[in-house]
C-alpha atoms as a PDB file:
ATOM      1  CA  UNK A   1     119.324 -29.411  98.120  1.00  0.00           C
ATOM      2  CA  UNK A   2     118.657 -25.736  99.929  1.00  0.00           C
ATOM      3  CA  UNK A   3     115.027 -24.552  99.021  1.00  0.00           C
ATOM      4  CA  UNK A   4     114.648 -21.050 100.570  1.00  0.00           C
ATOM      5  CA  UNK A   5     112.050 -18.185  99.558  1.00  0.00           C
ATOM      6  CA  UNK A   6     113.500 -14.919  99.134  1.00  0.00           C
ATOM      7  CA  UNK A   7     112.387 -11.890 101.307  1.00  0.00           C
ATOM      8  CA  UNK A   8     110.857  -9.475  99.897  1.00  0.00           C
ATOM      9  CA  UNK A   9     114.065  -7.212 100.087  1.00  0.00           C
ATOM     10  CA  UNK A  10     115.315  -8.765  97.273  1.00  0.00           C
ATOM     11  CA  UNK A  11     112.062  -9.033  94.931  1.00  0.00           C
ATOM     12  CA  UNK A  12     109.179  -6.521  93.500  1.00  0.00           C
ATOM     13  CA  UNK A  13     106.110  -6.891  95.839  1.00  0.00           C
ATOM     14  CA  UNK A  14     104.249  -8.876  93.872  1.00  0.00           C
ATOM     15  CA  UNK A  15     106.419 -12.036  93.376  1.00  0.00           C
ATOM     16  CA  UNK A  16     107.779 -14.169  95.495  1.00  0.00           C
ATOM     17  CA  UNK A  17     110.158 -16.888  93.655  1.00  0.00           C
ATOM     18  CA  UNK A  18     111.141 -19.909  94.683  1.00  0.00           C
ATOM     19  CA  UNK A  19     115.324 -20.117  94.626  1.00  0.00           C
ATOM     20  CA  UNK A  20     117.084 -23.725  94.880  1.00  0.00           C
ATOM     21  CA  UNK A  21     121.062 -23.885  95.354  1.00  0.00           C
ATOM     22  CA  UNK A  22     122.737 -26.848  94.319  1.00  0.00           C
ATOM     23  CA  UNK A  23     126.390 -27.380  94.312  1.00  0.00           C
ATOM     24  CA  UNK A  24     128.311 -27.650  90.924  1.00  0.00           C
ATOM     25  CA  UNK A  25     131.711 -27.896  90.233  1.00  0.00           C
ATOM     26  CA  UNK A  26     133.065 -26.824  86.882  1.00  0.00           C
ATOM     27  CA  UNK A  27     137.048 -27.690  85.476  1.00  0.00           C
ATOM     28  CA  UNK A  28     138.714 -24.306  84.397  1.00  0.00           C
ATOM     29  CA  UNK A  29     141.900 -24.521  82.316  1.00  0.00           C
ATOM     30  CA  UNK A  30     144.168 -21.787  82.066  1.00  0.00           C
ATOM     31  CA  UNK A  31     146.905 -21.162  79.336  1.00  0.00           C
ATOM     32  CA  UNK A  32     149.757 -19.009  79.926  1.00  0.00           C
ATOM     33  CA  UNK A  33     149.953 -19.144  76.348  1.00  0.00           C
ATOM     34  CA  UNK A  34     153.572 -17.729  74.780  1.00  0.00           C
ATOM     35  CA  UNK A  35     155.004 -17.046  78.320  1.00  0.00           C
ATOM     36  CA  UNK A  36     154.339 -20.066  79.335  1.00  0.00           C
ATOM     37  CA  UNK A  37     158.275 -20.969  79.777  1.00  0.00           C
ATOM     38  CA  UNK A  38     158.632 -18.458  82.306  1.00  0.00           C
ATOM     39  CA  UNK A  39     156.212 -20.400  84.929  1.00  0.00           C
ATOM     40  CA  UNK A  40     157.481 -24.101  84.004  1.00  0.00           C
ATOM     41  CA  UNK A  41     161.296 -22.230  85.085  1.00  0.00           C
ATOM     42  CA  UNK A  42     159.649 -21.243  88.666  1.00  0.00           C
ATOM     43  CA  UNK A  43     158.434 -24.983  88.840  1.00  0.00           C
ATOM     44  CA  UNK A  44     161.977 -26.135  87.720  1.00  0.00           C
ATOM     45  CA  UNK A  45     163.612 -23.371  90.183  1.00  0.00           C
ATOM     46  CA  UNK A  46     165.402 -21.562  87.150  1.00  0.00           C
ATOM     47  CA  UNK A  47     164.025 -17.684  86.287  1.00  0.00           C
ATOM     48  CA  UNK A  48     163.506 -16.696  82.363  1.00  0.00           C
ATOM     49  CA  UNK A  49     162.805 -13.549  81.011  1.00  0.00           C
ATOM     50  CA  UNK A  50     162.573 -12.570  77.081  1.00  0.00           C
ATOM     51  CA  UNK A  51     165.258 -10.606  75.196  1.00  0.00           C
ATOM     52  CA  UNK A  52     164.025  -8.444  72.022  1.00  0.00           C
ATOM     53  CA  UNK A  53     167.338  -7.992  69.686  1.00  0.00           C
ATOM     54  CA  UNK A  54     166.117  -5.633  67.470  1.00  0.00           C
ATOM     55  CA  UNK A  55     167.502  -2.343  69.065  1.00  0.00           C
ATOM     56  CA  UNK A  56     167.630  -0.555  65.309  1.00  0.00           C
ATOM     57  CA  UNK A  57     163.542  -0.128  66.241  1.00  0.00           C
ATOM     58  CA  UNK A  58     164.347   0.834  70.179  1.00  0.00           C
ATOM     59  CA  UNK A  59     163.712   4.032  71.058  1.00  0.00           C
ATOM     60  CA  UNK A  60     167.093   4.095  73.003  1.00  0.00           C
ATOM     61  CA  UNK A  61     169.161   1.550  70.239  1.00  0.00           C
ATOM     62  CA  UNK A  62     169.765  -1.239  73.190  1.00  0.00           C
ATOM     63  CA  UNK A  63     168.513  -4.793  73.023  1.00  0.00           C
ATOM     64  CA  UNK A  64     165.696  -5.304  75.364  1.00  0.00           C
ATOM     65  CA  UNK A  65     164.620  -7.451  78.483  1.00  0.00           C
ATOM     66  CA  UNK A  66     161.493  -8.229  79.412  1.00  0.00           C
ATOM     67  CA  UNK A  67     161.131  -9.839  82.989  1.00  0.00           C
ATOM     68  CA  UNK A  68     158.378 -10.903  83.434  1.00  0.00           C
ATOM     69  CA  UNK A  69     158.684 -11.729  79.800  1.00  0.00           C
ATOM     70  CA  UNK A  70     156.738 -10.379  77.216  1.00  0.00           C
ATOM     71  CA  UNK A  71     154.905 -12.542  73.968  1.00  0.00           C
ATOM     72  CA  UNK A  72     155.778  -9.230  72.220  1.00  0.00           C
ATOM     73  CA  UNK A  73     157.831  -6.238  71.887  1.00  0.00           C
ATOM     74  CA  UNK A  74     156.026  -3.108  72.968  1.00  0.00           C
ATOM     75  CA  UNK A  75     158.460  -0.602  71.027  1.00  0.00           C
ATOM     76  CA  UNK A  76     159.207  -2.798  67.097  1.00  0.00           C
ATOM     77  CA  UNK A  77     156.075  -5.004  67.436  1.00  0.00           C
ATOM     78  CA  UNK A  78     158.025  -7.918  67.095  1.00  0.00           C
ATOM     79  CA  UNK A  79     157.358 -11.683  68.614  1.00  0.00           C
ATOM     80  CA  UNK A  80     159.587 -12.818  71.135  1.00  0.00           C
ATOM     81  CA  UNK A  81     161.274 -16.007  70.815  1.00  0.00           C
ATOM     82  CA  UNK A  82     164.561 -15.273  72.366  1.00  0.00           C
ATOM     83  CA  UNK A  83     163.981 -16.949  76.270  1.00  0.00           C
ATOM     84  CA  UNK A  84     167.297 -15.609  78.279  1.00  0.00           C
ATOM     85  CA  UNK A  85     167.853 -17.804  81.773  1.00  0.00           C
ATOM     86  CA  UNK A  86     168.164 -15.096  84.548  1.00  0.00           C
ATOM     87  CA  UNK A  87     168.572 -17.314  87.538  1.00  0.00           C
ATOM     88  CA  UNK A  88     172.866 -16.617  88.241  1.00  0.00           C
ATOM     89  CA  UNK A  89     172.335 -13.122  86.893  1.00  0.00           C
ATOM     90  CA  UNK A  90     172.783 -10.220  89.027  1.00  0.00           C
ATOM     91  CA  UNK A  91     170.033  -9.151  90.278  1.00  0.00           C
ATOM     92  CA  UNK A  92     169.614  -5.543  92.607  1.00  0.00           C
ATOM     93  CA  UNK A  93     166.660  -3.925  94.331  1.00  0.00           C
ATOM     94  CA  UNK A  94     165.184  -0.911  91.811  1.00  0.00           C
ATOM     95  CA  UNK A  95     162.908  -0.369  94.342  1.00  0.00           C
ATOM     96  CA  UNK A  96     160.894  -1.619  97.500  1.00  0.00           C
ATOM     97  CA  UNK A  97     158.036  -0.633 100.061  1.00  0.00           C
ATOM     98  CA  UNK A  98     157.261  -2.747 103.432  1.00  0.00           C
ATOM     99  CA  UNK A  99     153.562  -3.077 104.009  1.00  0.00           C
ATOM    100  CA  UNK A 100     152.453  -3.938 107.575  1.00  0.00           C
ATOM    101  CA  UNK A 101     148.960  -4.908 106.441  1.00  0.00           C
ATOM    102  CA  UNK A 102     147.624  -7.456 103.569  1.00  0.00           C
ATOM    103  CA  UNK A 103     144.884  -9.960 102.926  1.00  0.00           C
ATOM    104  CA  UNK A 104     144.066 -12.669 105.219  1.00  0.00           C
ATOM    105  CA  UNK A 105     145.730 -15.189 103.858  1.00  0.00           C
ATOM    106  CA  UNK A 106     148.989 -12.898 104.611  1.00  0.00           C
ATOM    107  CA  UNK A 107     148.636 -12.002 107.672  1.00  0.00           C
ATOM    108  CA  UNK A 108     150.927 -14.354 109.642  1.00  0.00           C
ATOM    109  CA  UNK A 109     153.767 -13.592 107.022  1.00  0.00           C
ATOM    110  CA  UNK A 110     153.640  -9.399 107.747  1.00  0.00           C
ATOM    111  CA  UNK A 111     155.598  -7.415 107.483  1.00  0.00           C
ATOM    112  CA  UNK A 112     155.621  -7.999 104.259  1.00  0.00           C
ATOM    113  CA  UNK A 113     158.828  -6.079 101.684  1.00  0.00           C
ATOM    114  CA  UNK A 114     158.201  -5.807  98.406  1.00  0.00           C
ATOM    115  CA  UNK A 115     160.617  -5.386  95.192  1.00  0.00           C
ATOM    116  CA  UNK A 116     160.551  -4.478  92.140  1.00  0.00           C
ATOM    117  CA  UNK A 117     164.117  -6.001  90.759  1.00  0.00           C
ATOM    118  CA  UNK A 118     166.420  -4.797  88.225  1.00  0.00           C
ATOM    119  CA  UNK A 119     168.691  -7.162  86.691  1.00  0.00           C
ATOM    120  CA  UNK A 120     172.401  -6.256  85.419  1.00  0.00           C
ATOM    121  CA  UNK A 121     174.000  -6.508  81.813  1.00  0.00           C
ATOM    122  CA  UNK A 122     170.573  -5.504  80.503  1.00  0.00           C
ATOM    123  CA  UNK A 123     168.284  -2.664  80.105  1.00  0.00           C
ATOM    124  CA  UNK A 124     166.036  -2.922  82.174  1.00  0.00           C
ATOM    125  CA  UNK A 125     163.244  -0.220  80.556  1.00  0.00           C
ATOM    126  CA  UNK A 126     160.593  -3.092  81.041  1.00  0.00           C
ATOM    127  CA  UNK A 127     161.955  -5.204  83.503  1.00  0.00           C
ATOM    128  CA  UNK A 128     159.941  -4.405  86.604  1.00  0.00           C
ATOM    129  CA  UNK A 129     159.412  -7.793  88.222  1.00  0.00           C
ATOM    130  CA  UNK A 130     157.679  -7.109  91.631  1.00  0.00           C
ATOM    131  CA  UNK A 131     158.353  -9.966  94.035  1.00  0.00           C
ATOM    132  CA  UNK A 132     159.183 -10.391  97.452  1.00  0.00           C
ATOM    133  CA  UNK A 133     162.171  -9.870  99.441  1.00  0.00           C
ATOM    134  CA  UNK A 134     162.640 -12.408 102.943  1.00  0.00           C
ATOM    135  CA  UNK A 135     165.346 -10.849 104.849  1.00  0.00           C
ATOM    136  CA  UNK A 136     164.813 -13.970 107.479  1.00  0.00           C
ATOM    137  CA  UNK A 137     165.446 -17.243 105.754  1.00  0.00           C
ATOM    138  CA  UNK A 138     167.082 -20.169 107.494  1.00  0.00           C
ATOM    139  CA  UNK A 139     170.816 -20.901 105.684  1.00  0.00           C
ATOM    140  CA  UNK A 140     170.762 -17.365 104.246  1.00  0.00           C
ATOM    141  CA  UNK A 141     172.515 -13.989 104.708  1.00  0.00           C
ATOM    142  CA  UNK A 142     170.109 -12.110 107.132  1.00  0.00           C
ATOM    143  CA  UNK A 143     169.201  -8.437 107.595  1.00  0.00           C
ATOM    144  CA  UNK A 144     167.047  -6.238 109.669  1.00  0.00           C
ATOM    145  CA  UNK A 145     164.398  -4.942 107.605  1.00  0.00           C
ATOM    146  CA  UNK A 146     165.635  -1.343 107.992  1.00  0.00           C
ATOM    147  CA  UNK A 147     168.719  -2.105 105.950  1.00  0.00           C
ATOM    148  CA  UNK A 148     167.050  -2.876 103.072  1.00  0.00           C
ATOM    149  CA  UNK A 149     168.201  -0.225 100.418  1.00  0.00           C
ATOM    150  CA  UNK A 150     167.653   0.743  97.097  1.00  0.00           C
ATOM    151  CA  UNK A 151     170.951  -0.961  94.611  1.00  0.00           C
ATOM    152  CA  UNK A 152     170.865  -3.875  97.302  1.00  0.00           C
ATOM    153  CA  UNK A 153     172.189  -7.385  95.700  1.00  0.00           C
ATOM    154  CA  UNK A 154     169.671  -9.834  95.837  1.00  0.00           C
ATOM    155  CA  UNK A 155     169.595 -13.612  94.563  1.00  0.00           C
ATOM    156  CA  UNK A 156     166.288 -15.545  92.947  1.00  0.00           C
ATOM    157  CA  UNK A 157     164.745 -18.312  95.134  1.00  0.00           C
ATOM    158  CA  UNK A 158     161.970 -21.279  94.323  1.00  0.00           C
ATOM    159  CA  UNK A 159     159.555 -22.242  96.567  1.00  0.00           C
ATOM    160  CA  UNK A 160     158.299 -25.978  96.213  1.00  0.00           C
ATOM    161  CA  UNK A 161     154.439 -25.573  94.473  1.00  0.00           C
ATOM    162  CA  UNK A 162     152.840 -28.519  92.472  1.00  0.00           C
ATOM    163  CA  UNK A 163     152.413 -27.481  88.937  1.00  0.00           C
ATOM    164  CA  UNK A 164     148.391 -27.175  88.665  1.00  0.00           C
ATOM    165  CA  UNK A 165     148.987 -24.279  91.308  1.00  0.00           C
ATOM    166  CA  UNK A 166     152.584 -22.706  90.114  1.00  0.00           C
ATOM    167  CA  UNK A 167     152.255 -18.675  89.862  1.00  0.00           C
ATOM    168  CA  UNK A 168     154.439 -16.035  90.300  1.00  0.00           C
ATOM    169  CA  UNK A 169     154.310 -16.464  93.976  1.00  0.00           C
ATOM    170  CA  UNK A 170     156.838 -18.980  93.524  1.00  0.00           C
ATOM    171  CA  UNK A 171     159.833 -16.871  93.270  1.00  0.00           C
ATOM    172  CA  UNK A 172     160.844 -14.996  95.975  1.00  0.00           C
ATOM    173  CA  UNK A 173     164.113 -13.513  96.581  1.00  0.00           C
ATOM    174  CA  UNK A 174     167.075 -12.967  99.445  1.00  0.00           C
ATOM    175  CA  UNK A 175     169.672 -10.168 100.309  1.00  0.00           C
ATOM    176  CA  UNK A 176     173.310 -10.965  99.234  1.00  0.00           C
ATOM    177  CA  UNK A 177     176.178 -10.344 101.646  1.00  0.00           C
ATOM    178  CA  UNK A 178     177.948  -7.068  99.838  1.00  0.00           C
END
């Protein structure tokens, strides 16, 4: 136990309270509720996203795919319960930016390119994954980072995380030889 008085910075000039610190630790729980299939796919190395059928109510008529998924449809309201596995699909880059500068824990991966994916066969309206691309992984197809271009093929991969920390940091992805 810490017992420390606190200057007089921090308190009206008339009072001078005593503070004690004493560790704690507390359990936190967190659901991820209806889309909770989509993260126990990145611990099983397979990638789900959520298909609404009810293109009558879509603005442009066309079934809809939501990666990441969606609970519900933004456009008829509906629930989703229609889970679509992604992981052979074709996948292409809709977009991408290469930061050279990130967080600490990031630093000794930089640069850093990342993607927002499009996937083909489906509208893609609300399918904006952002993940990462590594153009450098052992066994794969390899590129410079300066050929990395917009319509590029791309595949899904997993990397290994124990379920109590699985996140969307555990897909990643990797250029495709054209």
């Amino acid at each position: 136990m810490v017992i420390m008085v606190v200057s007089e910075k921090y308190v009206s000039k008339n009072k001078n309270p005593l503070v004690v610190e004493q560790p704690y630790s507390i359990l936190y729980k967190h659901s991820f509720g209806e889309i909770s299939p989509y993260f126990i796919g990145l611990k099983n190395k397979r990638l789900y996203g959520t298909v609404c059928r009810n293109k009558e109510k879509h603005k442009n008529g066309k079934d809809l795919l939501f990666l990441p998924p969606r609970a519900d449809c933004p456009e008829c309201m509906a629930e989703l319960h229609e889970w679509v596995d992604l992981t052979d699909a074709v996948f292409r880059i809709y977009t991408f930016t290469t930061t050279y500068f990130a967080g600490e824990s990031f630093l000794d991966k930089l640069p850093i390119t990342l993607i927002n994916v499009e996937v083909e066969g489906y509208d893609n309206s609300y399918s904006k994954l952002t993940s990462v691309l590594v153009v450098d992984e052992q066994g794969e197809y390899n590129i410079d980072r300066k050929d990395v271009k917009i319509g590029m093929r791309i595949k899904p991969k997993f990397r290994d995380v124990p379920q109590e920390k699985i996140d969307s940091s555990a897909l990643y992805f990797v250029p495709l030889k054209e």
